[in-house]
C-alpha atoms as a PDB file:
ATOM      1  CA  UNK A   1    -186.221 128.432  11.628  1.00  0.00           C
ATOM      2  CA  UNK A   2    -183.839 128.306   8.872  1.00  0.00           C
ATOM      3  CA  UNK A   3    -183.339 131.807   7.084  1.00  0.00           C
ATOM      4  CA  UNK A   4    -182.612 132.057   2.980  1.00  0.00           C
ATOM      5  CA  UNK A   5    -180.412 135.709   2.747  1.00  0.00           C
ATOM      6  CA  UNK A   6    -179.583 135.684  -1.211  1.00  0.00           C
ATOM      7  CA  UNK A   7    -178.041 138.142  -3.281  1.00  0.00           C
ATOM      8  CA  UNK A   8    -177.338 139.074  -6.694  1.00  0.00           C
ATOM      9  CA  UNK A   9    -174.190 141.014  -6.769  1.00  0.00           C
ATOM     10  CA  UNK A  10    -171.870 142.542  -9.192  1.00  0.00           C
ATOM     11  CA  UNK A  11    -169.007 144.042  -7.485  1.00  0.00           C
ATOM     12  CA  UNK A  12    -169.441 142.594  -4.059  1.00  0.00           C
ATOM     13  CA  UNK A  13    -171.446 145.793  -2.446  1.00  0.00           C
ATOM     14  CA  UNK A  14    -174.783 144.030  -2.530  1.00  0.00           C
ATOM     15  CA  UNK A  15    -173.149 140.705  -1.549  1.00  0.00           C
ATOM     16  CA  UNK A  16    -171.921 142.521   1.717  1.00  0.00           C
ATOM     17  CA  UNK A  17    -174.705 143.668   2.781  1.00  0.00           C
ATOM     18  CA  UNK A  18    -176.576 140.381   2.435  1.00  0.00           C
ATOM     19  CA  UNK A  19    -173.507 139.284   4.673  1.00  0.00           C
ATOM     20  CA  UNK A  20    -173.970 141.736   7.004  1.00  0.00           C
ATOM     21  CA  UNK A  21    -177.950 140.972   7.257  1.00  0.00           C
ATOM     22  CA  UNK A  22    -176.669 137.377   7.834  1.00  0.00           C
ATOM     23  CA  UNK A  23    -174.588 137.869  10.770  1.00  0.00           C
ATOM     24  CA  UNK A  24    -176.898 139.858  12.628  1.00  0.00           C
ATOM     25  CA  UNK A  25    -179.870 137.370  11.987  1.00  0.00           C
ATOM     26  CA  UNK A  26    -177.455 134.406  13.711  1.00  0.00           C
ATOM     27  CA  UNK A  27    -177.071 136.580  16.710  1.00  0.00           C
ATOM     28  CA  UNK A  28    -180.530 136.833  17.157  1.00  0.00           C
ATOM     29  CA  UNK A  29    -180.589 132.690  17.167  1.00  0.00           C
ATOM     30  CA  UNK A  30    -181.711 131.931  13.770  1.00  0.00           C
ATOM     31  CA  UNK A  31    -179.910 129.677  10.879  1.00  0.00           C
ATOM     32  CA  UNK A  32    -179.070 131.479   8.367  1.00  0.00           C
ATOM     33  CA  UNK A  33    -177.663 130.738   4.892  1.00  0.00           C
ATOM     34  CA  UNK A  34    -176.487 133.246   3.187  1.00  0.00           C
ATOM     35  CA  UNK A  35    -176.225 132.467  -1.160  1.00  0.00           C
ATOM     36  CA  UNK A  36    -176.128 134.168  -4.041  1.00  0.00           C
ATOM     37  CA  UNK A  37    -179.851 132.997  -5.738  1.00  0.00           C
ATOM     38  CA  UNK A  38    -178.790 131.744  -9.096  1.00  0.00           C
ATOM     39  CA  UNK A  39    -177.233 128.891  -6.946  1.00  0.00           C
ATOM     40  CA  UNK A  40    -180.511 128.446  -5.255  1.00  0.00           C
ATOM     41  CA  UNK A  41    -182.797 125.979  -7.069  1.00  0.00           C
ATOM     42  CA  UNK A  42    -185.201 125.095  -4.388  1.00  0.00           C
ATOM     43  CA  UNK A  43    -186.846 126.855  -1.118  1.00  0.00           C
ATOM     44  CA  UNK A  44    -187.877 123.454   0.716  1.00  0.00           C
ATOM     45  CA  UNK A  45    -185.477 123.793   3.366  1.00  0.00           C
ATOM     46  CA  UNK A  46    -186.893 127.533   3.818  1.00  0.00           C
ATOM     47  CA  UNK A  47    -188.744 129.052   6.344  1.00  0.00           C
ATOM     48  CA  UNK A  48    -188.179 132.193   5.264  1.00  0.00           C
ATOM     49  CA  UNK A  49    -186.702 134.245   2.457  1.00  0.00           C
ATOM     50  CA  UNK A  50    -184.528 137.685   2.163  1.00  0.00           C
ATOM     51  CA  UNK A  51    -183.898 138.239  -1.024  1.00  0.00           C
ATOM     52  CA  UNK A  52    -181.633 141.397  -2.410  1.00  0.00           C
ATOM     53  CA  UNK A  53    -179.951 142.727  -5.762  1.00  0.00           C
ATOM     54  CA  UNK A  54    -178.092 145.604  -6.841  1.00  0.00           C
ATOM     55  CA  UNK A  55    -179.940 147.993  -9.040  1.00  0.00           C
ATOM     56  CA  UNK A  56    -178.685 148.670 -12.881  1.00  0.00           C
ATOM     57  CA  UNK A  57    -181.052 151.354 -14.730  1.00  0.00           C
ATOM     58  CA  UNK A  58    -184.016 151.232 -12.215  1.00  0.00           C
ATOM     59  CA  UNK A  59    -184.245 147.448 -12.427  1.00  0.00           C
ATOM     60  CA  UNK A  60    -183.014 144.175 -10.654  1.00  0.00           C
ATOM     61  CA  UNK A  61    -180.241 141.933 -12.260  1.00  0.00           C
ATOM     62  CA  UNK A  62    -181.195 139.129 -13.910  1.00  0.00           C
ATOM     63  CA  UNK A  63    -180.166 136.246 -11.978  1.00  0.00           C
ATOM     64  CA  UNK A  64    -182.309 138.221  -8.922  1.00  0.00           C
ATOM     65  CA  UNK A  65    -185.319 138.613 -11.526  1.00  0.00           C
ATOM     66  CA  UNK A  66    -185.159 135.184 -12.882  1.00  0.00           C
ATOM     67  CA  UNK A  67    -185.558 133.845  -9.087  1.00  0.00           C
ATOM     68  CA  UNK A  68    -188.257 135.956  -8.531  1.00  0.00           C
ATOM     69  CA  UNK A  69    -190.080 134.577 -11.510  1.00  0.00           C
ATOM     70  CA  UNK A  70    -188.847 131.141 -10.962  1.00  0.00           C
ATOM     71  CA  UNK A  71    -190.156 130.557  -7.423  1.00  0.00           C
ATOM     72  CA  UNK A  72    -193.246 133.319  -6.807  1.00  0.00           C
ATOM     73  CA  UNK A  73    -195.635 130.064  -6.259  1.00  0.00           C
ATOM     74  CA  UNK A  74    -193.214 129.240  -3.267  1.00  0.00           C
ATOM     75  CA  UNK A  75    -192.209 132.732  -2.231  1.00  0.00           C
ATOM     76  CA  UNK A  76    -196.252 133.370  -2.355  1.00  0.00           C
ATOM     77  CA  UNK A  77    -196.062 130.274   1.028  1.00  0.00           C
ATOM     78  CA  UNK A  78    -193.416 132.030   3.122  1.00  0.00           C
ATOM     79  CA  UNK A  79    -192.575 135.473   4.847  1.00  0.00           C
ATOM     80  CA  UNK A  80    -190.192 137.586   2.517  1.00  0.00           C
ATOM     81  CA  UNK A  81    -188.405 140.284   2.892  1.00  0.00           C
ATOM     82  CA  UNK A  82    -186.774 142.293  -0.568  1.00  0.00           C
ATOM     83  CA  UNK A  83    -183.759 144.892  -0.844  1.00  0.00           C
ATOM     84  CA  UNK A  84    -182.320 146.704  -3.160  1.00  0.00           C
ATOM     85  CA  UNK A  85    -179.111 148.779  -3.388  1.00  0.00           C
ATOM     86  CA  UNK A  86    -178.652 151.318  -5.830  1.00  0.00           C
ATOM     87  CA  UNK A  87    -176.759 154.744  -5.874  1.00  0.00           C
ATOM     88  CA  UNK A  88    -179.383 157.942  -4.895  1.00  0.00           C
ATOM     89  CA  UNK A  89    -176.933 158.616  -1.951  1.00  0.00           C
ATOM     90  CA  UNK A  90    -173.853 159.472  -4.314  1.00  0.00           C
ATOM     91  CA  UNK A  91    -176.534 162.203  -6.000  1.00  0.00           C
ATOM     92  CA  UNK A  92    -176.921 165.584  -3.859  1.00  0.00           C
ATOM     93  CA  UNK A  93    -180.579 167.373  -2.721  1.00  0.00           C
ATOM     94  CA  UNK A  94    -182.903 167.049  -4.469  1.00  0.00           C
ATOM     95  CA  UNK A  95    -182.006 164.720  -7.354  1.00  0.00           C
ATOM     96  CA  UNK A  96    -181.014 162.652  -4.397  1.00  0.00           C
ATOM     97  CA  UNK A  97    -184.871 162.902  -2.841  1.00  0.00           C
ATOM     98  CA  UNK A  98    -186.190 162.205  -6.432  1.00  0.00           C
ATOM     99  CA  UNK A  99    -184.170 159.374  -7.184  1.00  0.00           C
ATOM    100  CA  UNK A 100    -184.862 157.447  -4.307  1.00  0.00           C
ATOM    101  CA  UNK A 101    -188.272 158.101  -4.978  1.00  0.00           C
ATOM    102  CA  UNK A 102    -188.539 157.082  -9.032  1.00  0.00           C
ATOM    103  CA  UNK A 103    -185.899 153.824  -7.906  1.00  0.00           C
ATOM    104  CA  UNK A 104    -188.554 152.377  -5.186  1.00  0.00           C
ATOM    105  CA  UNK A 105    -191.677 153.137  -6.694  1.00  0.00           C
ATOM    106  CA  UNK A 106    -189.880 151.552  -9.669  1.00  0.00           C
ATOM    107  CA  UNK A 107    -189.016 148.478  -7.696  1.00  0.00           C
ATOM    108  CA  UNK A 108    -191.991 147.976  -5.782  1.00  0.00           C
ATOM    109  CA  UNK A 109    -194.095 147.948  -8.969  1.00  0.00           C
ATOM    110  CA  UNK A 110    -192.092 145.158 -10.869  1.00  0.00           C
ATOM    111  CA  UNK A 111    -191.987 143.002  -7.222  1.00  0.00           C
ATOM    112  CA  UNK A 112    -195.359 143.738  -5.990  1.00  0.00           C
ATOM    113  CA  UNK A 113    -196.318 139.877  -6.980  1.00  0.00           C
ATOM    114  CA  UNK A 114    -194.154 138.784  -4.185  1.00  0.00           C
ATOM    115  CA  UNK A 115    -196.480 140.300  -1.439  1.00  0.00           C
ATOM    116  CA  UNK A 116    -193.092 141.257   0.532  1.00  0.00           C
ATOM    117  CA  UNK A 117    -193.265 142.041   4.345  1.00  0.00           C
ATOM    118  CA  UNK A 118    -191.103 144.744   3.391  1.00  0.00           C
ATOM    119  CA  UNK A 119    -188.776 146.147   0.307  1.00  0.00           C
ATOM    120  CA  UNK A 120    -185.698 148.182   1.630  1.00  0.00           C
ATOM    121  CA  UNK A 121    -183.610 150.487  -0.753  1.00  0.00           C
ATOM    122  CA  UNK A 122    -180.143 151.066   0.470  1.00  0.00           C
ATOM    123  CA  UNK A 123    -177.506 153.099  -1.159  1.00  0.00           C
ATOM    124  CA  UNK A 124    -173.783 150.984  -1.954  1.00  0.00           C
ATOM    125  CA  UNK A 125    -170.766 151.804  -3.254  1.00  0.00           C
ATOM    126  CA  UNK A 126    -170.119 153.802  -6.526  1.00  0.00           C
ATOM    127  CA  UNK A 127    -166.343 154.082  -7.885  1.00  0.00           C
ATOM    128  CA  UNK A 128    -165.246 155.906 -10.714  1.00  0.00           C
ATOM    129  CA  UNK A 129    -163.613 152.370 -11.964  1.00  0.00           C
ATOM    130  CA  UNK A 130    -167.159 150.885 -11.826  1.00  0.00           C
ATOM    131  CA  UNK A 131    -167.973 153.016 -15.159  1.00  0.00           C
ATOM    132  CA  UNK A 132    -165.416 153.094 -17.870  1.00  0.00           C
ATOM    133  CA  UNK A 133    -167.214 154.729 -20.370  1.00  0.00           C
ATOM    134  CA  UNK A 134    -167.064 158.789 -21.211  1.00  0.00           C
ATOM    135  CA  UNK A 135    -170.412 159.411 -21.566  1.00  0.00           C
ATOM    136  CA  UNK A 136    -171.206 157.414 -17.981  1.00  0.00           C
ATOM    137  CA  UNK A 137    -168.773 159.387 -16.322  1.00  0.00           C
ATOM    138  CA  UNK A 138    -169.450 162.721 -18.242  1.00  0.00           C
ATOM    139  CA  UNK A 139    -173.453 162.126 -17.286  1.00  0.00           C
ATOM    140  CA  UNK A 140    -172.441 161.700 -13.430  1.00  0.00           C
ATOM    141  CA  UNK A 141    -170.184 165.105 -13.529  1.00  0.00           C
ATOM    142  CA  UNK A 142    -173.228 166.867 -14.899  1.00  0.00           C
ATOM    143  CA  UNK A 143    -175.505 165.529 -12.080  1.00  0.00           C
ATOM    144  CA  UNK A 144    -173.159 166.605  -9.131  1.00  0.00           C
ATOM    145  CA  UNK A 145    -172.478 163.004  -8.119  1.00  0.00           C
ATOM    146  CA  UNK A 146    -170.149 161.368  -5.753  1.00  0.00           C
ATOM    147  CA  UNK A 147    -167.668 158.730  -5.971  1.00  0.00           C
ATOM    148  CA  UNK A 148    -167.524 156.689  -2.312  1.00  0.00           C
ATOM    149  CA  UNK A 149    -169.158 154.085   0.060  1.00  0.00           C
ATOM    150  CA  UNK A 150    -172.671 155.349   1.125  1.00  0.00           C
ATOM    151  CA  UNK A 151    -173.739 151.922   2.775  1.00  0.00           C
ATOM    152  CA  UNK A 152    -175.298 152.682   6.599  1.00  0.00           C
ATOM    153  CA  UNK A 153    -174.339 149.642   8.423  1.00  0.00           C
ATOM    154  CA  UNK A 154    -176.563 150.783  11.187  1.00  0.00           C
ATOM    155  CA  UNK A 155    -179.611 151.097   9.085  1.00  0.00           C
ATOM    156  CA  UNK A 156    -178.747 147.275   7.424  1.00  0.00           C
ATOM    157  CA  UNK A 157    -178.505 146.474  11.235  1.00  0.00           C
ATOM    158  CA  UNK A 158    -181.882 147.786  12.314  1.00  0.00           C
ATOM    159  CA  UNK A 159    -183.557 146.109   9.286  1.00  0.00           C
ATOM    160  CA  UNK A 160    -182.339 142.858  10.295  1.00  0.00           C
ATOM    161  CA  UNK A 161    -183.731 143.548  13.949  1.00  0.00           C
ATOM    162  CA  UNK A 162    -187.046 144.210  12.336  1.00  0.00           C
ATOM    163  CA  UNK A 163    -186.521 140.997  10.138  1.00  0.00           C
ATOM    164  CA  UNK A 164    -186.003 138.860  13.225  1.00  0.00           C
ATOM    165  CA  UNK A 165    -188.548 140.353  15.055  1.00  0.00           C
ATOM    166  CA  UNK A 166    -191.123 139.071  12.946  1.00  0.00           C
ATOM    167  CA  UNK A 167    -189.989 135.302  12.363  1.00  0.00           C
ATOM    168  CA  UNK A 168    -190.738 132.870  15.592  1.00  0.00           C
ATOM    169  CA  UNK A 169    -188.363 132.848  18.411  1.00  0.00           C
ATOM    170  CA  UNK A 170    -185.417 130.509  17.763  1.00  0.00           C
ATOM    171  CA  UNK A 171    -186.527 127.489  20.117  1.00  0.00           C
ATOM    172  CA  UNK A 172    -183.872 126.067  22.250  1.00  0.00           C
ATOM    173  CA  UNK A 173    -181.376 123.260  21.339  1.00  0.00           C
ATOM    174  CA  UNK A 174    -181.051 120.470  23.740  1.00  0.00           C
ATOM    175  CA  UNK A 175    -177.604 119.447  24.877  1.00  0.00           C
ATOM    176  CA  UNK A 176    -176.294 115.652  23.500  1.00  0.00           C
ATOM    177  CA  UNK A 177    -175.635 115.397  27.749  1.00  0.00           C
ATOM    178  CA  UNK A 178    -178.787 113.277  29.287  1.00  0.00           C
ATOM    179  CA  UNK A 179    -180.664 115.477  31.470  1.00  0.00           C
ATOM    180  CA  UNK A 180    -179.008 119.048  30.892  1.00  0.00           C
ATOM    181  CA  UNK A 181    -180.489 121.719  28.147  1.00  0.00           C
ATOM    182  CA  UNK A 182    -178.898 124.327  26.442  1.00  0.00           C
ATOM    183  CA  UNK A 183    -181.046 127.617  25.446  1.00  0.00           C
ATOM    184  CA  UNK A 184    -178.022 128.409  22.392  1.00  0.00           C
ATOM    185  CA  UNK A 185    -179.744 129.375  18.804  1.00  0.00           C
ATOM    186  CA  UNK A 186    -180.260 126.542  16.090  1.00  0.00           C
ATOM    187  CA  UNK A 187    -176.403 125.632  13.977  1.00  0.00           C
ATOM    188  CA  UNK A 188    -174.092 128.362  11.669  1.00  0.00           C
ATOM    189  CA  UNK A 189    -175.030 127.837   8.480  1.00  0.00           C
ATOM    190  CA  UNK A 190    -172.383 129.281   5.540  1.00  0.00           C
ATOM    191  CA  UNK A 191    -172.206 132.326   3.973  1.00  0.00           C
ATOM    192  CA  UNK A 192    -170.612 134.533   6.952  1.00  0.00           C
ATOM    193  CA  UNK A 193    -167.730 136.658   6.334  1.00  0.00           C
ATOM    194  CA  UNK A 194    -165.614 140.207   7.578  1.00  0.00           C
ATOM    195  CA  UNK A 195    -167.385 142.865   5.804  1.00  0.00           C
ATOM    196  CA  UNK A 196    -164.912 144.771   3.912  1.00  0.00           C
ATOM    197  CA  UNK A 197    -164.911 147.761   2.106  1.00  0.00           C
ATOM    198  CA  UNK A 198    -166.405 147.216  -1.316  1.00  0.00           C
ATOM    199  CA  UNK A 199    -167.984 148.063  -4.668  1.00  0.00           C
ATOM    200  CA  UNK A 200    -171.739 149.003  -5.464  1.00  0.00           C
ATOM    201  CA  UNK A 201    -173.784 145.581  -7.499  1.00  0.00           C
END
């Protein structure tokens, strides 16, 4: 069971997180490589897909939206699993409650093709260096926002739980030794890394 975790990131917020999913879907047993999908150009090697972006103006980037429409026919043959991470978290109650709302129901309608297991919206990181225009910054002010890193590591962890739970069981790797079996996962594939403290995209 080889797992596809790719990412369209701008900052390095979104490509954390996809990190993050990675590492916790190897200590469950599975291979996992972890990519950012405008370097992937075919799903052959695939069992299954998680595919994430960060969210600019209600909508996917491009390199995340061009995979999409580059590979539903193959996406359509294995189980998938979508995020997104946007910024409702660094709004306060209720634009917060209404922005996550409008964002996913937003989302879901422009991936709804992909017949997803599941389409998770997290919140990321939002800096005031991210937007270095006055009417950006000016806009946020008005709406009460927060600067600072709203990313729950425990709720990325629990989705990847769910994610593991419903992909077959690792099966065991026999040992090179005649005779003797090891019940380890399947290889470490690349794209691990620390998570560090980063920016939203």
């Amino acid at each position: 069971m080889t797992v596809l975790v790719g990412y369209a990131s701008v900052f390095g917020s979104t490509r954390e997180i996809a990190d993050r999913l990675g590492r916790r879907l190897r200590g469950h047993g599975h291979q996992v490589v972890v990519r950012r999908l405008e370097e992937v150009t075919d799903l052959g090697g695939y069992d299954a897909v998680v595919a994430g972006s960060a969210v600019h103006q209600m909508a996917w980037m491009e390199p995340a939206a061009t995979f999409v429409d580059e590979h539903r026919d193959e996406l359509a043959e294995l189980p998938v699993w979508l995020f997104s991470v946007g910024m409702p978290a660094a709004l306060r109650w209720p634009l917060r409650g209404v922005a996550t709302l409008l964002e996913k129901l937003t989302l879901d309608r422009t991936l709804r093709d992909v017949h997803a297991r599941d389409h998770r919206l997290f919140s990321g990181v939002y800096e005031r260096s991210m937007d270095d225009t006055l009417v950006g910054r000016l806009v946020f002010a008005v709406v009460a926002g927060r600067y600072g890193d709203y990313r729950d590591w425990e709720q990325v962890d629990a989705w990847a739980d769910q994610i593991s739970a419903g992909l077959p069981a690792p099966r065991p790797r026999r040992s090179t030794r005649r005779g003797t079996a090891s019940g380890g996962g399947r290889g470490t594939a690349s794209g691990g890394g620390t998570v560090r403290s980063g920016r939203t995209g």
